[in-house]
PDB file of N, CA and C in Angstrom:
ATOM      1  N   UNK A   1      32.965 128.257  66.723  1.00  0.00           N
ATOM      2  CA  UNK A   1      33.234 128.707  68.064  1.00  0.00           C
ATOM      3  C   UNK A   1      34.721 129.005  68.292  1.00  0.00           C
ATOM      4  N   UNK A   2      35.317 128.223  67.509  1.00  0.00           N
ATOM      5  CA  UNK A   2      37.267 128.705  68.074  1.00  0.00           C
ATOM      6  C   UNK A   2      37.621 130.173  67.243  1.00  0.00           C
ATOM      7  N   UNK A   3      36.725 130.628  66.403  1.00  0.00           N
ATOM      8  CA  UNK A   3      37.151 131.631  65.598  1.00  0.00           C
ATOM      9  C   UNK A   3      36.597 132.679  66.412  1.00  0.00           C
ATOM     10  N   UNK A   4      35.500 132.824  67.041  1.00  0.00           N
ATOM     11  CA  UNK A   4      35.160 133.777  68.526  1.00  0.00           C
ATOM     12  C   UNK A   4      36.254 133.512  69.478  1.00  0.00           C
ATOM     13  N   UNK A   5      36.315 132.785  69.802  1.00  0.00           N
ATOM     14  CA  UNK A   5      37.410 132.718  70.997  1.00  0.00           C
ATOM     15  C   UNK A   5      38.933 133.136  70.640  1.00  0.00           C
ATOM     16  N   UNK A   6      39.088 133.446  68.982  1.00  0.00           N
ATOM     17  CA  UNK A   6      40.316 133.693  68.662  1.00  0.00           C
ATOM     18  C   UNK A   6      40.296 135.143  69.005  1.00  0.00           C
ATOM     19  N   UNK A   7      39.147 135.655  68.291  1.00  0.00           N
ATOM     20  CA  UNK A   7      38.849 137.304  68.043  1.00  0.00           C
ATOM     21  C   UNK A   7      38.582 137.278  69.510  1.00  0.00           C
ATOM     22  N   UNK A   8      38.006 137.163  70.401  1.00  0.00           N
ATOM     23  CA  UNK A   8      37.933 137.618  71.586  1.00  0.00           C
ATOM     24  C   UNK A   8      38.940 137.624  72.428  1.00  0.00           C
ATOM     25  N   UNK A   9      39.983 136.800  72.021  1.00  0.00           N
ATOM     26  CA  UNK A   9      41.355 136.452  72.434  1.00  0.00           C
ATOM     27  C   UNK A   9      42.206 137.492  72.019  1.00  0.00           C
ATOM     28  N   UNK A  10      42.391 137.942  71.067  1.00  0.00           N
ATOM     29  CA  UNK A  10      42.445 138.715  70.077  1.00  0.00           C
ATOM     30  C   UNK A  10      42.190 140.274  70.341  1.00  0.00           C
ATOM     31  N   UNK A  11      40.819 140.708  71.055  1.00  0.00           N
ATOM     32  CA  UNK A  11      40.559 141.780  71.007  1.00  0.00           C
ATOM     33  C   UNK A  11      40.913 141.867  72.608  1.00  0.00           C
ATOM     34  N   UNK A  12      41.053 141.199  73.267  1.00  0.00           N
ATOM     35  CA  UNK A  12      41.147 141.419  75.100  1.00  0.00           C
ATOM     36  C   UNK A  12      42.954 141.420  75.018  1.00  0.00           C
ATOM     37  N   UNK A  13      43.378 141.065  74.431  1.00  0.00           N
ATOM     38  CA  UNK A  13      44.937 141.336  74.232  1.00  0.00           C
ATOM     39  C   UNK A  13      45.366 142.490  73.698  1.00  0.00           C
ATOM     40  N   UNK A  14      44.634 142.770  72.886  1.00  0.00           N
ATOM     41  CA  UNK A  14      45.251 144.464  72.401  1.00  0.00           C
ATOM     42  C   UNK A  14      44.842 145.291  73.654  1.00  0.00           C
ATOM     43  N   UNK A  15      43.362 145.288  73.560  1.00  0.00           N
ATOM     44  CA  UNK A  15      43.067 146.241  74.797  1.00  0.00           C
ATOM     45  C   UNK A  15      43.746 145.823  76.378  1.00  0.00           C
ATOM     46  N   UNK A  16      44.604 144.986  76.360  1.00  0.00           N
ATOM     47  CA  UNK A  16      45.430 144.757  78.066  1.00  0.00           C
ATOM     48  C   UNK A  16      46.687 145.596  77.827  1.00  0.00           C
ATOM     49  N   UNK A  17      47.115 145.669  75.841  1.00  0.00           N
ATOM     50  CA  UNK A  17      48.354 146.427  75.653  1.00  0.00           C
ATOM     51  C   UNK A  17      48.286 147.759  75.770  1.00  0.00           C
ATOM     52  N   UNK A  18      47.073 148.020  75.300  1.00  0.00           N
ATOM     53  CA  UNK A  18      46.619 149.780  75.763  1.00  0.00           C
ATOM     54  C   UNK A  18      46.999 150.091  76.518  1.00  0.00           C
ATOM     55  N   UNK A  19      45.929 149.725  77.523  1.00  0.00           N
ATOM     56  CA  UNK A  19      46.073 150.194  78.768  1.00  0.00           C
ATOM     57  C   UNK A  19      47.432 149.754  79.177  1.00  0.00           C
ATOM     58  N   UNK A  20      48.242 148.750  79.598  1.00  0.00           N
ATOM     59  CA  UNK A  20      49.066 148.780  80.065  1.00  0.00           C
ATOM     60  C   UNK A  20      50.448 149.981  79.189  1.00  0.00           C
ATOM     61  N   UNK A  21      50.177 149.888  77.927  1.00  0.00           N
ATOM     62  CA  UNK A  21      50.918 151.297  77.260  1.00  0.00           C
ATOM     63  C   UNK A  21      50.804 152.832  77.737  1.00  0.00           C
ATOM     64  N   UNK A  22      49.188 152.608  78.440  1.00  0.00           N
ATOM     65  CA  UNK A  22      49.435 154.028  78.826  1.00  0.00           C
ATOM     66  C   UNK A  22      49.558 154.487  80.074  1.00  0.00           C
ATOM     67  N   UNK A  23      49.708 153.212  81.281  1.00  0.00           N
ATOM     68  CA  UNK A  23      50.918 153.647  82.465  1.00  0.00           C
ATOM     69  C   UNK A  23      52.352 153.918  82.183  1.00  0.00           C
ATOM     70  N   UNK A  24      52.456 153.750  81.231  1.00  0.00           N
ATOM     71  CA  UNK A  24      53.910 153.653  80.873  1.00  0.00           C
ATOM     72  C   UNK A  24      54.541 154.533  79.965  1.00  0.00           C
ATOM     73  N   UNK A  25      54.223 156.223  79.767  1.00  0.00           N
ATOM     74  CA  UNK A  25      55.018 156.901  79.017  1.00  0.00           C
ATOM     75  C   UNK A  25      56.479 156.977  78.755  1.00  0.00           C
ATOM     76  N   UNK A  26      57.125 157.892  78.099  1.00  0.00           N
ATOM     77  CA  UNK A  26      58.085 157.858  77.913  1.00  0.00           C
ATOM     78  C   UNK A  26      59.183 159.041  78.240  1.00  0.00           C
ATOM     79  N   UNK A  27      60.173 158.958  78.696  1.00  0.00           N
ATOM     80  CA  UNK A  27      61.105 159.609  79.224  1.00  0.00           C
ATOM     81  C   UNK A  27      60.662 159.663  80.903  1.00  0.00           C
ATOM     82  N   UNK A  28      60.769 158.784  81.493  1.00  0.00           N
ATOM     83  CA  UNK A  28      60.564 158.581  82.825  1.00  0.00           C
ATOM     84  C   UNK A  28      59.632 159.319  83.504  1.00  0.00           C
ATOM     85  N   UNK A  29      58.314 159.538  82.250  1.00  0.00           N
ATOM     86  CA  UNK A  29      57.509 160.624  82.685  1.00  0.00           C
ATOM     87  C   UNK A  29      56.385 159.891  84.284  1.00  0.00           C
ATOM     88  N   UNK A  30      55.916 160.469  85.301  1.00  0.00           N
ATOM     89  CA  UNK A  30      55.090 159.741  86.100  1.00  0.00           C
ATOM     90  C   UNK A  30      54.195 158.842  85.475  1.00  0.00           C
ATOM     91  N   UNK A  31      53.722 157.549  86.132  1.00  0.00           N
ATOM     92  CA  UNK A  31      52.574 156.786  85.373  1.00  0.00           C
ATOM     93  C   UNK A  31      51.419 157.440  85.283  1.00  0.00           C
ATOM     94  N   UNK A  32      50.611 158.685  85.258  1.00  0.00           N
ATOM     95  CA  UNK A  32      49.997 159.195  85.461  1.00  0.00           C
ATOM     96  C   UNK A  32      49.758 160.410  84.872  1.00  0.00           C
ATOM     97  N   UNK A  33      50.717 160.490  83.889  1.00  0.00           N
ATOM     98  CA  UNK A  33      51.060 161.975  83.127  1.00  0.00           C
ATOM     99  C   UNK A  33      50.126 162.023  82.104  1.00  0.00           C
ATOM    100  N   UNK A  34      49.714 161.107  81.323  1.00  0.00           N
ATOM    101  CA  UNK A  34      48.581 160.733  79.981  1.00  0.00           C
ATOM    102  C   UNK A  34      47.883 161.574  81.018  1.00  0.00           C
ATOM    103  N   UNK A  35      47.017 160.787  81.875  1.00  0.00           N
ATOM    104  CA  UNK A  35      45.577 160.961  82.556  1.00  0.00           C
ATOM    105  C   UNK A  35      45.945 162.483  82.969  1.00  0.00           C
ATOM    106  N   UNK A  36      47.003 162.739  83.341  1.00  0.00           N
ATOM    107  CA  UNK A  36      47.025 163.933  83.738  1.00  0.00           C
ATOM    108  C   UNK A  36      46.847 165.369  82.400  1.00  0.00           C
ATOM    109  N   UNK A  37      47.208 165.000  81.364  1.00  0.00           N
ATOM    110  CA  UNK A  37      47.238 165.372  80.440  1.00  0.00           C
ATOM    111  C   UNK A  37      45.844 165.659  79.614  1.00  0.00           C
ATOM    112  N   UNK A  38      45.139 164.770  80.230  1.00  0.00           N
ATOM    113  CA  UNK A  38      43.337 164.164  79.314  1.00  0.00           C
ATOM    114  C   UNK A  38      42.428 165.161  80.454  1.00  0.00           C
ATOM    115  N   UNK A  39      43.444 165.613  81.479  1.00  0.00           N
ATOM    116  CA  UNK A  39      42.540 166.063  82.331  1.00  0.00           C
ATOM    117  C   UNK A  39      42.703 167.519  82.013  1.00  0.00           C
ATOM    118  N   UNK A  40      43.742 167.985  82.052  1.00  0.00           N
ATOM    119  CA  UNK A  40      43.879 169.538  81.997  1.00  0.00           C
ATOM    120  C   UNK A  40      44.406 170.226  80.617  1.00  0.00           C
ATOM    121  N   UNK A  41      44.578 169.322  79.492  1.00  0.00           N
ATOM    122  CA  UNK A  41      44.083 169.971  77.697  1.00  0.00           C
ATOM    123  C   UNK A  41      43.120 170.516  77.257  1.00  0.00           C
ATOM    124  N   UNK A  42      42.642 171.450  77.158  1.00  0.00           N
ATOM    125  CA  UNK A  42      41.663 171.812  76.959  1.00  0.00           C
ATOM    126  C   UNK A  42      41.383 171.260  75.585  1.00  0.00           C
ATOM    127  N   UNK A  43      42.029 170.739  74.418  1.00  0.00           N
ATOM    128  CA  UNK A  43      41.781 170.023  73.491  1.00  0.00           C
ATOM    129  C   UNK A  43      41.108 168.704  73.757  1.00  0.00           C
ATOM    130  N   UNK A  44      41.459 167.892  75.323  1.00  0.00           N
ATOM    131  CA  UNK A  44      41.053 166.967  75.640  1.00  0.00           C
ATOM    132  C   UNK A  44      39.871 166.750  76.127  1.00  0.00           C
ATOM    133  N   UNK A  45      39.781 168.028  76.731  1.00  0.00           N
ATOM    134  CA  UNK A  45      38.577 168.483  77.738  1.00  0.00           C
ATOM    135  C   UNK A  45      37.205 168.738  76.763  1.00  0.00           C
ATOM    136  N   UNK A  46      37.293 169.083  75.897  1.00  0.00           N
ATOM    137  CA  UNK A  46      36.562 169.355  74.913  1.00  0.00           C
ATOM    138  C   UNK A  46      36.279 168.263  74.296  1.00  0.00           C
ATOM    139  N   UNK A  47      36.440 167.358  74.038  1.00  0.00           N
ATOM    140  CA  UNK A  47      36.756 166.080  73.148  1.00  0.00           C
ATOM    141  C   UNK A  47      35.810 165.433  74.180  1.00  0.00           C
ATOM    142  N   UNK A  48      36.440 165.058  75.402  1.00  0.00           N
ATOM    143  CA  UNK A  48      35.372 164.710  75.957  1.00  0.00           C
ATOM    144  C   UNK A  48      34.315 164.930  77.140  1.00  0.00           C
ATOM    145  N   UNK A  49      33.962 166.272  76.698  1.00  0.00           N
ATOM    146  CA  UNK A  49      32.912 167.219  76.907  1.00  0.00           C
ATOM    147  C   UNK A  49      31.725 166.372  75.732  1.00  0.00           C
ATOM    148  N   UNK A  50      32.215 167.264  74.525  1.00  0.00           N
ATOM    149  CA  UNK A  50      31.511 166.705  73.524  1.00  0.00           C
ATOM    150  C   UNK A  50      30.856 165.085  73.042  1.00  0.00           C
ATOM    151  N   UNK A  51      32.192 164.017  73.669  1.00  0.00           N
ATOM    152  CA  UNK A  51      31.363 162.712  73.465  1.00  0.00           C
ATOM    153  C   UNK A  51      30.391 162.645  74.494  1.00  0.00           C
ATOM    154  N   UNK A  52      30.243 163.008  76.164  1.00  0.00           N
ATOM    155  CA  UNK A  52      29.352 163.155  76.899  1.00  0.00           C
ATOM    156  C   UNK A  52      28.252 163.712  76.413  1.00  0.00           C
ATOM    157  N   UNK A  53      28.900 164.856  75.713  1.00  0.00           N
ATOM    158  CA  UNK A  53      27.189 165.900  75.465  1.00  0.00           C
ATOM    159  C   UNK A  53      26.135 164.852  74.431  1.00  0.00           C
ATOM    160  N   UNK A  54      27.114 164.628  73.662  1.00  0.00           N
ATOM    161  CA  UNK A  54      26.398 163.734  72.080  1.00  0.00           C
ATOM    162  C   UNK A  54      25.814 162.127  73.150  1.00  0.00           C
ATOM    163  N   UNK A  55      26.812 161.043  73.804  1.00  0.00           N
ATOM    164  CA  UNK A  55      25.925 160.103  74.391  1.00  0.00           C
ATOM    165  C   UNK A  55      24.420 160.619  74.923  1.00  0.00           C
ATOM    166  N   UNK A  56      24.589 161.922  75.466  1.00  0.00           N
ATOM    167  CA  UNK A  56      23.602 162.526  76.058  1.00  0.00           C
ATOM    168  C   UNK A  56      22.094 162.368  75.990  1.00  0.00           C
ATOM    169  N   UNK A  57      22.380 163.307  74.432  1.00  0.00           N
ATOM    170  CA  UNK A  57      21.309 163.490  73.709  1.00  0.00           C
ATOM    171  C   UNK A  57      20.994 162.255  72.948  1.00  0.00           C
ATOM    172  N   UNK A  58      21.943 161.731  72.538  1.00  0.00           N
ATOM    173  CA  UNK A  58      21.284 160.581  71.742  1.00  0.00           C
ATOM    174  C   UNK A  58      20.475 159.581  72.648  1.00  0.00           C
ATOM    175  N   UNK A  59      21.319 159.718  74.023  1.00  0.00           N
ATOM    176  CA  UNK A  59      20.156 158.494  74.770  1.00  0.00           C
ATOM    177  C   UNK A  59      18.728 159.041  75.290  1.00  0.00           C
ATOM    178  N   UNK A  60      18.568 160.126  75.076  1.00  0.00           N
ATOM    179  CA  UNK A  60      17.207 161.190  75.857  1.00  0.00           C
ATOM    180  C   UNK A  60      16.720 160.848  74.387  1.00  0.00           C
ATOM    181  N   UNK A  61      17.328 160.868  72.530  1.00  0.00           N
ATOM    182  CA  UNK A  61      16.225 161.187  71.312  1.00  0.00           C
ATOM    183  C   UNK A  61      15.823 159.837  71.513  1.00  0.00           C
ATOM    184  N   UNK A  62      16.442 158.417  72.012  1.00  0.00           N
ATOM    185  CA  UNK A  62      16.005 157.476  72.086  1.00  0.00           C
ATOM    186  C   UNK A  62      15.118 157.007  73.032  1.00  0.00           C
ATOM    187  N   UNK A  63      14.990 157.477  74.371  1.00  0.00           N
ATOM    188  CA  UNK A  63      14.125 157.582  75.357  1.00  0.00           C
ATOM    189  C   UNK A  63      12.348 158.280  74.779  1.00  0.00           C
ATOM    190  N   UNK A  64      13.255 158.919  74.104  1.00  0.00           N
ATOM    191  CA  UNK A  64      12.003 160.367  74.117  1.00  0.00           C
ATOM    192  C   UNK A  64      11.055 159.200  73.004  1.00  0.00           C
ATOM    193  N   UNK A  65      11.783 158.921  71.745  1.00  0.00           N
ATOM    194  CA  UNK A  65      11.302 158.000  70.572  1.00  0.00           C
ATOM    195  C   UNK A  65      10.667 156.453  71.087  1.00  0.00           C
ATOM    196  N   UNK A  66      11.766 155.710  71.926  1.00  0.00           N
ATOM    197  CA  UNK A  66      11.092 154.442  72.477  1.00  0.00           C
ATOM    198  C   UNK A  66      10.109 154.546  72.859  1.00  0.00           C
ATOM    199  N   UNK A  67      10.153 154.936  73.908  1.00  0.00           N
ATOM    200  CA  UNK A  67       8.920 154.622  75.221  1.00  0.00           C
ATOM    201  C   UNK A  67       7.767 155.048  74.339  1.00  0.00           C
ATOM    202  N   UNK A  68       7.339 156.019  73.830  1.00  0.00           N
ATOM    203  CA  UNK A  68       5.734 156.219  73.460  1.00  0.00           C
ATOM    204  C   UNK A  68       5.809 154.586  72.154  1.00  0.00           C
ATOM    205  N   UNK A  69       6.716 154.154  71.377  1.00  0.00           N
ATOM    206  CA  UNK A  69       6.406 153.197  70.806  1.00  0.00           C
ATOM    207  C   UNK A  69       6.442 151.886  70.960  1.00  0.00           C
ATOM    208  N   UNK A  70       7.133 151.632  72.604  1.00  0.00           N
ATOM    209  CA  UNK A  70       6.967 150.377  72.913  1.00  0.00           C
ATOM    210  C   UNK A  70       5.532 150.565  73.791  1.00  0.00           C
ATOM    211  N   UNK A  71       5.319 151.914  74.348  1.00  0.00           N
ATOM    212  CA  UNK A  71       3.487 151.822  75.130  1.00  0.00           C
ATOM    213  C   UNK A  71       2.818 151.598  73.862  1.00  0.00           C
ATOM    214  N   UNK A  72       2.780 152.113  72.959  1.00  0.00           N
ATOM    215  CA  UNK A  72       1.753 152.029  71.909  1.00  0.00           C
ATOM    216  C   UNK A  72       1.541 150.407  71.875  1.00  0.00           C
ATOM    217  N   UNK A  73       3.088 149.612  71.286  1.00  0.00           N
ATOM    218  CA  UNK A  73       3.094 148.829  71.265  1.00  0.00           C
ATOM    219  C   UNK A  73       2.081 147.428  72.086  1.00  0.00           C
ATOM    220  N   UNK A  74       2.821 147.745  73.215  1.00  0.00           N
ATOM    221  CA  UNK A  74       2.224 146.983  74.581  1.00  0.00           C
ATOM    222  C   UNK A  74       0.507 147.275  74.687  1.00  0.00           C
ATOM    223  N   UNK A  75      -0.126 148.182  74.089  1.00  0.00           N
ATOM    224  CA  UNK A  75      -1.431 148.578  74.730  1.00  0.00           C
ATOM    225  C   UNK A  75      -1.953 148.147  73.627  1.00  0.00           C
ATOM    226  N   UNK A  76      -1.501 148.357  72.308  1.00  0.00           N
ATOM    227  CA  UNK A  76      -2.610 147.639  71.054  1.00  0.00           C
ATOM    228  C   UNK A  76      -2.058 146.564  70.586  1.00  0.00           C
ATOM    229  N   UNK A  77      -1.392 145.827  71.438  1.00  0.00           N
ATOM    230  CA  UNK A  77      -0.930 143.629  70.904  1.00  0.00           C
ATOM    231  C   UNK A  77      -2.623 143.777  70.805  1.00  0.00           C
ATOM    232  N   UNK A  78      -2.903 142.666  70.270  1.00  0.00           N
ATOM    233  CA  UNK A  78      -4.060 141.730  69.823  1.00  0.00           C
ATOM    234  C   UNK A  78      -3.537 140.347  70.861  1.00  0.00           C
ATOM    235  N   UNK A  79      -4.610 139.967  71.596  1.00  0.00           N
ATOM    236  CA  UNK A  79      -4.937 139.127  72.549  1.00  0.00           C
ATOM    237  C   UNK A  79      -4.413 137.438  71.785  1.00  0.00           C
ATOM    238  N   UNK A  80      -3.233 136.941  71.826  1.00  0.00           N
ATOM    239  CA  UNK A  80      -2.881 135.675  71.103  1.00  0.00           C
ATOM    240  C   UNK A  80      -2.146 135.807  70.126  1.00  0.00           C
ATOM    241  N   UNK A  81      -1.817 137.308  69.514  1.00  0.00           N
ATOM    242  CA  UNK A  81      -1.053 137.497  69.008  1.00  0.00           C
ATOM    243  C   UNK A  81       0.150 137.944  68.997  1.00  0.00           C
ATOM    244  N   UNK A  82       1.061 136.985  68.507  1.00  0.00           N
ATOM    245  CA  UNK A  82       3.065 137.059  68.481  1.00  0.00           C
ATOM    246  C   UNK A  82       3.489 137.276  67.719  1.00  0.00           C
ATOM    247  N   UNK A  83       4.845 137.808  67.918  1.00  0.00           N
ATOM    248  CA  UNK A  83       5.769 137.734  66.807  1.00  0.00           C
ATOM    249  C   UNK A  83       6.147 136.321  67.026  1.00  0.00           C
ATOM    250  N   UNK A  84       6.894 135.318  65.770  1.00  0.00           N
ATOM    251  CA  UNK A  84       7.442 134.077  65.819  1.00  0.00           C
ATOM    252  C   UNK A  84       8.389 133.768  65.050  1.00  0.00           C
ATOM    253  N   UNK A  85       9.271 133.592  65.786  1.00  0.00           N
ATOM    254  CA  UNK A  85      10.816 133.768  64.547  1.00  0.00           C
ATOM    255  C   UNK A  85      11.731 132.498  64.535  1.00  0.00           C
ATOM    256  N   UNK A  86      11.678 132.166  62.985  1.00  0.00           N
ATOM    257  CA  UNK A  86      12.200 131.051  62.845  1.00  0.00           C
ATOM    258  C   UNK A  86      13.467 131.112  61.983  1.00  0.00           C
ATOM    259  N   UNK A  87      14.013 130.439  62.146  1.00  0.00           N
ATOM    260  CA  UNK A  87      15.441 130.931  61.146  1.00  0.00           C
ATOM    261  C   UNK A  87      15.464 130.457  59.746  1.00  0.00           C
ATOM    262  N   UNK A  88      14.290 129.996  59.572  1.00  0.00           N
ATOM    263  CA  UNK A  88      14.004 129.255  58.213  1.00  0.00           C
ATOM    264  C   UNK A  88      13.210 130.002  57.235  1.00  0.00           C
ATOM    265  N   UNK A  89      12.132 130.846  57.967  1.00  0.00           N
ATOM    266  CA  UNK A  89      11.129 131.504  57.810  1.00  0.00           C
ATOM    267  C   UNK A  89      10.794 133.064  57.962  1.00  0.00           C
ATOM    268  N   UNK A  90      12.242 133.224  58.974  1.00  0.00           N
ATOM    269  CA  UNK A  90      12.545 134.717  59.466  1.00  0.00           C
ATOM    270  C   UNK A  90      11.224 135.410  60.394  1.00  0.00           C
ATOM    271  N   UNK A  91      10.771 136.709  60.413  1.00  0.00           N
ATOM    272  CA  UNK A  91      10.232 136.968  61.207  1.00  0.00           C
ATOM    273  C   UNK A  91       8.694 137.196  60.732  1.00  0.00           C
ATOM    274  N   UNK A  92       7.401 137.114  61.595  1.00  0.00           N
ATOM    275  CA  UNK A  92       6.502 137.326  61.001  1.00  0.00           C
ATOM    276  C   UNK A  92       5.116 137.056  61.599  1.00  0.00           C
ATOM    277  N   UNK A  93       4.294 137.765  61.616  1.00  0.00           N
ATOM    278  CA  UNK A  93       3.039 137.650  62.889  1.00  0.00           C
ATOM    279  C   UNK A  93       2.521 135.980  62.768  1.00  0.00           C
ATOM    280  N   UNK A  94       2.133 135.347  63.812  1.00  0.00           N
ATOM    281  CA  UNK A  94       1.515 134.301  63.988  1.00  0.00           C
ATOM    282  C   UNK A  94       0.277 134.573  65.084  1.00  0.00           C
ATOM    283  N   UNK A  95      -0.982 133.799  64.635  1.00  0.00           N
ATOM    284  CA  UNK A  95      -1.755 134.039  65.397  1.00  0.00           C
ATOM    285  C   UNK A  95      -3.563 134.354  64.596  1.00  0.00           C
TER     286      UNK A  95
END
């Protein structure tokens, strides 16, 4: 447990330096010049155009893929029958 709390210690400290790095450009530029920059680059704009478009689709191929296999799922269980997972034994129908 202290080796999570290191890395989580760890990872919430870099990311407070980020962000606080990127109010803070350089040459007395406004705090606001990055964002302003991410907004009207069209290199930027594109960049994240594209991660939107891609989350997009990937969450609709996963929608589209889940749902008919968790209904399948849900409609043909067998009446008493589980999955049962043991950490000794790993995973495996019971019933």
């Amino acid at each position: 447990m202290p080796a999570l709390a290191f890395l989580a210690a760890l990872f919430f400290a870099a990311l407070i330096d980020n962000g606080a790095r990127s109010l803070v450009p350089p040459g007395g530029a406004p705090w606001f010049a990055y964002y302003q920059q991410l907004a009207t680059d069209p290199f930027y704009l594109r960049a994240l155009f594209e991660t939107v478009a891609l989350a997009f689709v990937t969450t609709l191929v996963c929608l589209i893929i889940g749902y008919p296999v968790a209904f399948y799922l849900v409609r043909h269980a067998r009446a008493g029958r589980t999955l049962y997972h043991s950490p000794k034994q790993g995973l495996f129908p019971r019933g």
